[in-house]
C-alpha atoms as a PDB file:
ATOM      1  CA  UNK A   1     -55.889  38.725  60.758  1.00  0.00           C
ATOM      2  CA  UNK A   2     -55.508  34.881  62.447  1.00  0.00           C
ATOM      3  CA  UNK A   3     -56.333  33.668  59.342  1.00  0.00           C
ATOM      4  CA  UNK A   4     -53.874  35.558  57.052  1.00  0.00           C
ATOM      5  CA  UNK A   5     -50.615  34.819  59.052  1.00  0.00           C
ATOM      6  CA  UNK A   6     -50.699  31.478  57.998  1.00  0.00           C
ATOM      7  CA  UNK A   7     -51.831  32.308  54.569  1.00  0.00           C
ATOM      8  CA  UNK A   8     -48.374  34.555  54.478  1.00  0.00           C
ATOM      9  CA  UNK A   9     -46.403  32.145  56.290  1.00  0.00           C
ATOM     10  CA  UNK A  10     -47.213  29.231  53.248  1.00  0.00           C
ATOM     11  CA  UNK A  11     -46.186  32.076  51.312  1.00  0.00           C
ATOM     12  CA  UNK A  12     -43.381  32.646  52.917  1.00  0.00           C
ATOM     13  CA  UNK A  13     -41.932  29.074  52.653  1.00  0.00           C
ATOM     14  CA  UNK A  14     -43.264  28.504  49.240  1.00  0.00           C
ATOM     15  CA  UNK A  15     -41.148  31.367  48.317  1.00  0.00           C
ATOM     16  CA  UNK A  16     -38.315  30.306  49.742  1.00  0.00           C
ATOM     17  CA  UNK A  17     -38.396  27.120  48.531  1.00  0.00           C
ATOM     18  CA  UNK A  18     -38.764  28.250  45.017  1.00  0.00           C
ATOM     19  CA  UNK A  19     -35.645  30.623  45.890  1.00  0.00           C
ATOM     20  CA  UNK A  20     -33.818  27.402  47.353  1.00  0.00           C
ATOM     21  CA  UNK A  21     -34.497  25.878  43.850  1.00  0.00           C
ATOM     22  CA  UNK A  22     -33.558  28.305  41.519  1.00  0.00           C
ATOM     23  CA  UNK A  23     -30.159  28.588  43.100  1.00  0.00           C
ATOM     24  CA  UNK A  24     -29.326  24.959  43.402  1.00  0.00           C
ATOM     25  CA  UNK A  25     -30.679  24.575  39.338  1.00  0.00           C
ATOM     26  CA  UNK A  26     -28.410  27.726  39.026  1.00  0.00           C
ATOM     27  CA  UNK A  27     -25.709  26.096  41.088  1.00  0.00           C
ATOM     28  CA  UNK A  28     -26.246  22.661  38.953  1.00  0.00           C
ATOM     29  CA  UNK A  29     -25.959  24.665  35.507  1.00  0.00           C
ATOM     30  CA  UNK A  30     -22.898  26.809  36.652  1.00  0.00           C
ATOM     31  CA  UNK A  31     -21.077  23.039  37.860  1.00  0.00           C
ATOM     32  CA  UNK A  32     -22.254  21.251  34.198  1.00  0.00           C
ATOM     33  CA  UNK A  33     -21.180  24.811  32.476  1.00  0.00           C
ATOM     34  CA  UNK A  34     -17.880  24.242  33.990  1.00  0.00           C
ATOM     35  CA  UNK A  35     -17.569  20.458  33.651  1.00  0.00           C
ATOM     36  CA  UNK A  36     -18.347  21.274  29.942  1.00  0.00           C
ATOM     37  CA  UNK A  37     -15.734  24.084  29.832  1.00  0.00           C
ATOM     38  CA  UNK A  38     -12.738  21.982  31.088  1.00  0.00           C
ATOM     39  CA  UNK A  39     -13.970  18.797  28.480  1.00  0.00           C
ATOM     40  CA  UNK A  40     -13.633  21.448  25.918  1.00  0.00           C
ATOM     41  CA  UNK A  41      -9.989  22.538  26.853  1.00  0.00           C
ATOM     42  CA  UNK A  42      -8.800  19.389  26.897  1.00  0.00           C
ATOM     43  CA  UNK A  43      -9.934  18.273  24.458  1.00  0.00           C
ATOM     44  CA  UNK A  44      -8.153  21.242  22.360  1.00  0.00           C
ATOM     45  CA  UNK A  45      -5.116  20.480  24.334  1.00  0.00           C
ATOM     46  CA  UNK A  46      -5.219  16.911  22.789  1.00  0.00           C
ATOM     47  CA  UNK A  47      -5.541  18.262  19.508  1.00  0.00           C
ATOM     48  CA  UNK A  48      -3.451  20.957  19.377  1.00  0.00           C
ATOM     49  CA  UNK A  49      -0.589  18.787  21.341  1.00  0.00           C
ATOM     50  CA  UNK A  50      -0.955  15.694  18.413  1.00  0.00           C
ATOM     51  CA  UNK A  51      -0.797  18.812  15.596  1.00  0.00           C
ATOM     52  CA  UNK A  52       2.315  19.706  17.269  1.00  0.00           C
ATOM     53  CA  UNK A  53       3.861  16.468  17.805  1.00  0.00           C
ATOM     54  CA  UNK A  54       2.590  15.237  13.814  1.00  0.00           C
ATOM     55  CA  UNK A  55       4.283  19.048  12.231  1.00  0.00           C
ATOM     56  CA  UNK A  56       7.449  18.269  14.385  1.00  0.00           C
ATOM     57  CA  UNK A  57       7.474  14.369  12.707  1.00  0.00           C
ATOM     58  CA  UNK A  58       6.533  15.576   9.434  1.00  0.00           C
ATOM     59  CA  UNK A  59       9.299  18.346   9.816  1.00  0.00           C
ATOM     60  CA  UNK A  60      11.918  15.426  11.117  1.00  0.00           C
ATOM     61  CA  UNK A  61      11.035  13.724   8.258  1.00  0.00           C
ATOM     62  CA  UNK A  62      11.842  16.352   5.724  1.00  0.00           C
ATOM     63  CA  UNK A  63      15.200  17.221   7.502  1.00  0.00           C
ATOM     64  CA  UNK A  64      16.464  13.249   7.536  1.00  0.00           C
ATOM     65  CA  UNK A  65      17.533  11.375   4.177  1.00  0.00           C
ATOM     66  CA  UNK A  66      18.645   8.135   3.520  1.00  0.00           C
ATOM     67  CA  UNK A  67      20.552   6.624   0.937  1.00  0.00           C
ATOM     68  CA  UNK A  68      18.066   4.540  -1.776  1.00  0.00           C
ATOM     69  CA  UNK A  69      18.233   3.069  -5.061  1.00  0.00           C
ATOM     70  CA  UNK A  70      16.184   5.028  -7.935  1.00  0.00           C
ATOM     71  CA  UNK A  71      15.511   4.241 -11.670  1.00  0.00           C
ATOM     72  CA  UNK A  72      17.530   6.632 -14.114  1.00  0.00           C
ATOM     73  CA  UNK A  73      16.450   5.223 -17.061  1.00  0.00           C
ATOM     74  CA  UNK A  74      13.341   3.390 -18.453  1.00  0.00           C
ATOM     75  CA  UNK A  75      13.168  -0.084 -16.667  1.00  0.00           C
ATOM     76  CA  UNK A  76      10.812  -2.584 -18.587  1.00  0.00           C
ATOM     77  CA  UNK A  77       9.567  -5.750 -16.765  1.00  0.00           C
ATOM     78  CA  UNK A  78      11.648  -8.223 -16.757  1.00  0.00           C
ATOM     79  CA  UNK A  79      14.833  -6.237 -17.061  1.00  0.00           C
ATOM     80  CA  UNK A  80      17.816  -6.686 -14.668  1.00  0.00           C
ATOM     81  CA  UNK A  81      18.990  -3.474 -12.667  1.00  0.00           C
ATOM     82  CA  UNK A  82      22.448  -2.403 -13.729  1.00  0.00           C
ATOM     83  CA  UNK A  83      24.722   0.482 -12.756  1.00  0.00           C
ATOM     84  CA  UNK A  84      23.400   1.682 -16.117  1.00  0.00           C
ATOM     85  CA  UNK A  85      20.116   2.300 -15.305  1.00  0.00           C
ATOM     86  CA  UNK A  86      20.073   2.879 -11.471  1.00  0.00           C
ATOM     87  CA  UNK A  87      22.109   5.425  -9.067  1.00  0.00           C
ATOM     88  CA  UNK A  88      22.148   5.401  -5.472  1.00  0.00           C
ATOM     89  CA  UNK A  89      20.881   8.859  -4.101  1.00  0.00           C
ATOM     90  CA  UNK A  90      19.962  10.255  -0.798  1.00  0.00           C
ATOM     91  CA  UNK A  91      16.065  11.408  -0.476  1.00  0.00           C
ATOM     92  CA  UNK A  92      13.928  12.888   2.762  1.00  0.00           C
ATOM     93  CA  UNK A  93      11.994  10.061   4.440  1.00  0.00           C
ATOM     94  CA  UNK A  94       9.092  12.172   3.551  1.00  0.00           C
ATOM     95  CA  UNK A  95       8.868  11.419  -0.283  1.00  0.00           C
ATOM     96  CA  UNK A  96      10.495   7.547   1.044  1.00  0.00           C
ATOM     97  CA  UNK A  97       8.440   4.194   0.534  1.00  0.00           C
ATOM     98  CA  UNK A  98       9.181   2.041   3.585  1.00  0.00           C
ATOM     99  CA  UNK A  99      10.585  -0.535   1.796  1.00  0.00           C
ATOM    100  CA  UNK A 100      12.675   1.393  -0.899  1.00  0.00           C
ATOM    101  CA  UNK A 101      16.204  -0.794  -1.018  1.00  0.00           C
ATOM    102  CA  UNK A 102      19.599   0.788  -1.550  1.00  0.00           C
ATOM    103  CA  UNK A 103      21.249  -1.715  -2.816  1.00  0.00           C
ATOM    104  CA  UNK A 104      21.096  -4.946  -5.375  1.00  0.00           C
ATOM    105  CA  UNK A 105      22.034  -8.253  -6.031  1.00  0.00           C
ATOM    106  CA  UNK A 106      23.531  -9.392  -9.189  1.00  0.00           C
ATOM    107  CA  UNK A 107      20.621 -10.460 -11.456  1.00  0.00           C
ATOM    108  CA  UNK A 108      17.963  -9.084  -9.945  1.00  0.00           C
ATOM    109  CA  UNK A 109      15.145  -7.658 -11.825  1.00  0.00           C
ATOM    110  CA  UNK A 110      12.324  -5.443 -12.506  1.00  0.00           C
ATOM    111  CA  UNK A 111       8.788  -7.048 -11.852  1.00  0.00           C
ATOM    112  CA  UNK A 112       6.998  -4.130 -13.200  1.00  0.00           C
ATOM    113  CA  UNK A 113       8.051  -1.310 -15.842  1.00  0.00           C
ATOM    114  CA  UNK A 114       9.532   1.647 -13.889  1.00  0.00           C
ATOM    115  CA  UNK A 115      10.180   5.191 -14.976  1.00  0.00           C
ATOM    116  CA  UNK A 116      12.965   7.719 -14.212  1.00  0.00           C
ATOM    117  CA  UNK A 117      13.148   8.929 -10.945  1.00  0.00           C
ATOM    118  CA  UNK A 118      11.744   5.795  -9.265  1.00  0.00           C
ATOM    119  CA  UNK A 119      12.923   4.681  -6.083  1.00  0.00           C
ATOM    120  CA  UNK A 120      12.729   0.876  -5.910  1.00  0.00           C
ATOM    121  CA  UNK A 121      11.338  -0.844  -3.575  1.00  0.00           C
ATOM    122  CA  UNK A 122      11.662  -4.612  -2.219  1.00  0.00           C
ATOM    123  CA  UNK A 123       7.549  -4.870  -4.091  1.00  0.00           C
ATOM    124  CA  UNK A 124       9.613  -3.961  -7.208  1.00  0.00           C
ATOM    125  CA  UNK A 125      12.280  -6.565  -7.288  1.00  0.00           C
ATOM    126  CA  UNK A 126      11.947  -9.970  -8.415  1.00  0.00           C
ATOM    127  CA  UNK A 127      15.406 -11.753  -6.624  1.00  0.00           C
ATOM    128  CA  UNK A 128      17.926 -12.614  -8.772  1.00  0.00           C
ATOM    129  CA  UNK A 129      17.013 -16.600  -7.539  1.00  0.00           C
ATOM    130  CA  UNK A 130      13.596 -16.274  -7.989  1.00  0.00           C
ATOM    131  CA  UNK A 131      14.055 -15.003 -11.684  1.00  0.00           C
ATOM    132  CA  UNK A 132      15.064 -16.708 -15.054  1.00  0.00           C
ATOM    133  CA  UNK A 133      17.486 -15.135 -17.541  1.00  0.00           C
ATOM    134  CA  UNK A 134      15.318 -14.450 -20.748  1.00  0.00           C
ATOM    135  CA  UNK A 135      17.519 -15.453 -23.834  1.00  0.00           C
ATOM    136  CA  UNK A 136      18.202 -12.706 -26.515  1.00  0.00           C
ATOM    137  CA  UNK A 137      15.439 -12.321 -28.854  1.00  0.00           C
ATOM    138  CA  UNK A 138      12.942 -13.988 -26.435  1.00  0.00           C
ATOM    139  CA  UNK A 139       9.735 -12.430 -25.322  1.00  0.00           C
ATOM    140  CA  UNK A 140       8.125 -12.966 -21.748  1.00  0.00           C
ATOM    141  CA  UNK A 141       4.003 -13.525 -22.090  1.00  0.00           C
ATOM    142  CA  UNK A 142       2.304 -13.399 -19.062  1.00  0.00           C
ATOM    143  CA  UNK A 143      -0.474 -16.559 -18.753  1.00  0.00           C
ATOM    144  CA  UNK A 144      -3.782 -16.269 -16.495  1.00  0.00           C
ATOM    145  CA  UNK A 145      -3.442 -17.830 -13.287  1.00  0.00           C
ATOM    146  CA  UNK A 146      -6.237 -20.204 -13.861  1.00  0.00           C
ATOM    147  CA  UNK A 147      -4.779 -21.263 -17.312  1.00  0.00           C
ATOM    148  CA  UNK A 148      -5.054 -25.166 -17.551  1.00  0.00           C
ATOM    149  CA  UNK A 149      -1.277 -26.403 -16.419  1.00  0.00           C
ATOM    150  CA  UNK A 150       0.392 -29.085 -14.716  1.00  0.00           C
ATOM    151  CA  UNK A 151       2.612 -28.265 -11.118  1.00  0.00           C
ATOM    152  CA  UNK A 152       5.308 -26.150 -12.250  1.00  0.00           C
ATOM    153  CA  UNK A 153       8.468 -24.729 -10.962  1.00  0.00           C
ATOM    154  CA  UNK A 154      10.387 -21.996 -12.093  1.00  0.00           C
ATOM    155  CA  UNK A 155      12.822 -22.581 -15.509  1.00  0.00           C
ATOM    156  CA  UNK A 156      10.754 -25.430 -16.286  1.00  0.00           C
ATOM    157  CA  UNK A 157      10.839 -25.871 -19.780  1.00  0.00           C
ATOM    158  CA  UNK A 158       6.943 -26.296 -21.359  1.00  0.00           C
ATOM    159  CA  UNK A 159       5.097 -26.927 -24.677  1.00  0.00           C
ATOM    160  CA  UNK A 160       2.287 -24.338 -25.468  1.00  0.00           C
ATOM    161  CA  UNK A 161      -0.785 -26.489 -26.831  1.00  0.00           C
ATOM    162  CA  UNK A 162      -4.244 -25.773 -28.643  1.00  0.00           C
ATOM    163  CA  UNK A 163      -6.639 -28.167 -29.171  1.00  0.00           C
ATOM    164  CA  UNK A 164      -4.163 -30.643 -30.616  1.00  0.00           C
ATOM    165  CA  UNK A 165      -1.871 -28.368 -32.030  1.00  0.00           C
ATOM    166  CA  UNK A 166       1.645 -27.346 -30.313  1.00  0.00           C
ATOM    167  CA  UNK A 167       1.867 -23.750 -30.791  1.00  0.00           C
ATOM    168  CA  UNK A 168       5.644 -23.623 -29.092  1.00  0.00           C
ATOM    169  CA  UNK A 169       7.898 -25.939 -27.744  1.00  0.00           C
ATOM    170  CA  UNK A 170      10.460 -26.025 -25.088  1.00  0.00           C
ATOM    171  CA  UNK A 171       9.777 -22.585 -23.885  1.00  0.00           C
ATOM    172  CA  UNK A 172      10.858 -21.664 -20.181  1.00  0.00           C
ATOM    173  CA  UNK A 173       8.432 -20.638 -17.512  1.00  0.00           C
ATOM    174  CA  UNK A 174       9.814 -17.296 -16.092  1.00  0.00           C
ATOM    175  CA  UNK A 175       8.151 -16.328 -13.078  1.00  0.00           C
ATOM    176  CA  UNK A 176       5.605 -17.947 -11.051  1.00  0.00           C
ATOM    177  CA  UNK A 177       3.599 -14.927  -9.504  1.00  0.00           C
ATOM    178  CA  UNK A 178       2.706 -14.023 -11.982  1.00  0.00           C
ATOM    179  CA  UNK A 179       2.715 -16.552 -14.551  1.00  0.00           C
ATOM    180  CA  UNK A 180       4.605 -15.975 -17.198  1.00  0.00           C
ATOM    181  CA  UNK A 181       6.563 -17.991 -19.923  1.00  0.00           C
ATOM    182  CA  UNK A 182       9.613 -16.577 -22.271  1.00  0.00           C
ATOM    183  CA  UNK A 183       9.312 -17.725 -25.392  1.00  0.00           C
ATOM    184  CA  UNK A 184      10.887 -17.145 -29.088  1.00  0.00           C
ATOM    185  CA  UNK A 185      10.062 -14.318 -31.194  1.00  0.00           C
ATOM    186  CA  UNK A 186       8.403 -15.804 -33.982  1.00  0.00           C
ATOM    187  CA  UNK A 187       6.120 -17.539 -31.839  1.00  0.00           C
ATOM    188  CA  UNK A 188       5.329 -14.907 -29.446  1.00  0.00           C
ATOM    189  CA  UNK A 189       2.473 -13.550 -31.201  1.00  0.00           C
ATOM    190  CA  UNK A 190       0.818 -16.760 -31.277  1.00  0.00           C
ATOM    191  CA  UNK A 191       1.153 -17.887 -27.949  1.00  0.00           C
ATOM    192  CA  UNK A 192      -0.353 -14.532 -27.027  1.00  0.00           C
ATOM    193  CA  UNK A 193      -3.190 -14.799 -29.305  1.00  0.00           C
ATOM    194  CA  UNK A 194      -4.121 -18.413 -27.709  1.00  0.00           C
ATOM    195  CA  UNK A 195      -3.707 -17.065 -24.675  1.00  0.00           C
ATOM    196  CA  UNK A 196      -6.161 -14.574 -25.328  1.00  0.00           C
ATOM    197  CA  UNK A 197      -8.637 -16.487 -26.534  1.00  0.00           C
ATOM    198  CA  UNK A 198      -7.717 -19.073 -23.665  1.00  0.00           C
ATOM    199  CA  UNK A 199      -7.334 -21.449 -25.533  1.00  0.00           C
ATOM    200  CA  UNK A 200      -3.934 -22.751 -24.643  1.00  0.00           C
ATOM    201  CA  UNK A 201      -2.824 -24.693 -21.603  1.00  0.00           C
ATOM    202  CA  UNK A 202       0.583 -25.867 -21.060  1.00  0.00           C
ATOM    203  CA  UNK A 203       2.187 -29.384 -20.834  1.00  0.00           C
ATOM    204  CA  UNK A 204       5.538 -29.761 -18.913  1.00  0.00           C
ATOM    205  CA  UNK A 205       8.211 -31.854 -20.544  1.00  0.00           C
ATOM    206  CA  UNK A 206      10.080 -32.323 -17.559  1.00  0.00           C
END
């Protein structure tokens, strides 16, 4: 009998300290089950509360219009907007570039070709100061930016040359970004063909 007790009293302790373990890993588990628990809500709090807050822009957005400037007619580059071919109308700021301009200065112009139902925007617009009034019957070809030239400026008048050959004289340049020239009908095709072939550079007569 002396030498069970202490046999039962090892037992004893070893089985309480297994029992003193289990509920501290239980207590440890519950604590990191409830750590993980509150993460998880707020993290759905965050998320639900930005949903709310972007549906509530998004709706603002729909319900506010401002007053822009929008193509009613076919624009082609180059062109100058008119009363004729623009209207001012009010649009949500939903379906609204951030730069879209509700008004215009005489002789501005179009720097790309524009549809109906276009509302310009400043990217759109070459200023009427930065631009160069195309003569009737001209045609604007647009030159690679790595085309062999001298300085230039804008309205400087040029001679298109191949090999030794002028191919036209005294045209204008008509916009600097990008490079273009307007030049007479007749010639147009040709200066576009050299061009193509790249074999024409320019020579200012300035």
């Amino acid at each position: 009998m002396k030498s069970l007790a202490p046999f039962l009293r090892a037992a004893a302790s070893q089985f309480s300290s297994l029992v003193n373990i289990t509920i501290s890993a239980l207590q440890v588990k519950r604590r990191a089950q409830l750590v993980a628990v509150v993460v998880f809500a707020l993290v759905i709090a965050v998320v639900l509360s930005s949903a709310v807050r972007s549906a509530r822009s998004h709706q603002q957005q729909w319900a506010s219009h401002r007053t822009v400037l929008v193509a009613v007619k076919p624009i082609a580059r180059g062109e100058e907007f008119t009363a004729e071919n623009t209207q001012q109308m009010d649009l949500p700021l939903a379906v609204l570039p951030a730069d879209a301009v509700a008004t215009m200065q005489p002789g501005d112009s179009a720097r790309i070709a524009l549809q109906p139902h276009t509302a310009i925007t400043t990217a759109m617009v070459v200023p009427a100061k930065d631009s160069v009034q195309v003569p009737d019957g001209w045609r604007v070809v647009a030159l690679p930016s790595d085309m062999p030239a001298p300085p230039l400026q804008l309205r400087d008048a040029v001679d298109v040359v191949a090999g030794e050959s002028v191919i036209a004289a005294g045209v204008v340049v008509a916009s600097l970004s990008p490079l273009t020239i307007a030049v007479p009908a007749d010639v147009a095709a040709s200066v576009a063909s050299v061009v193509h072939m790249g074999e024409a550079s320019l020579i200012a007569t300035r």
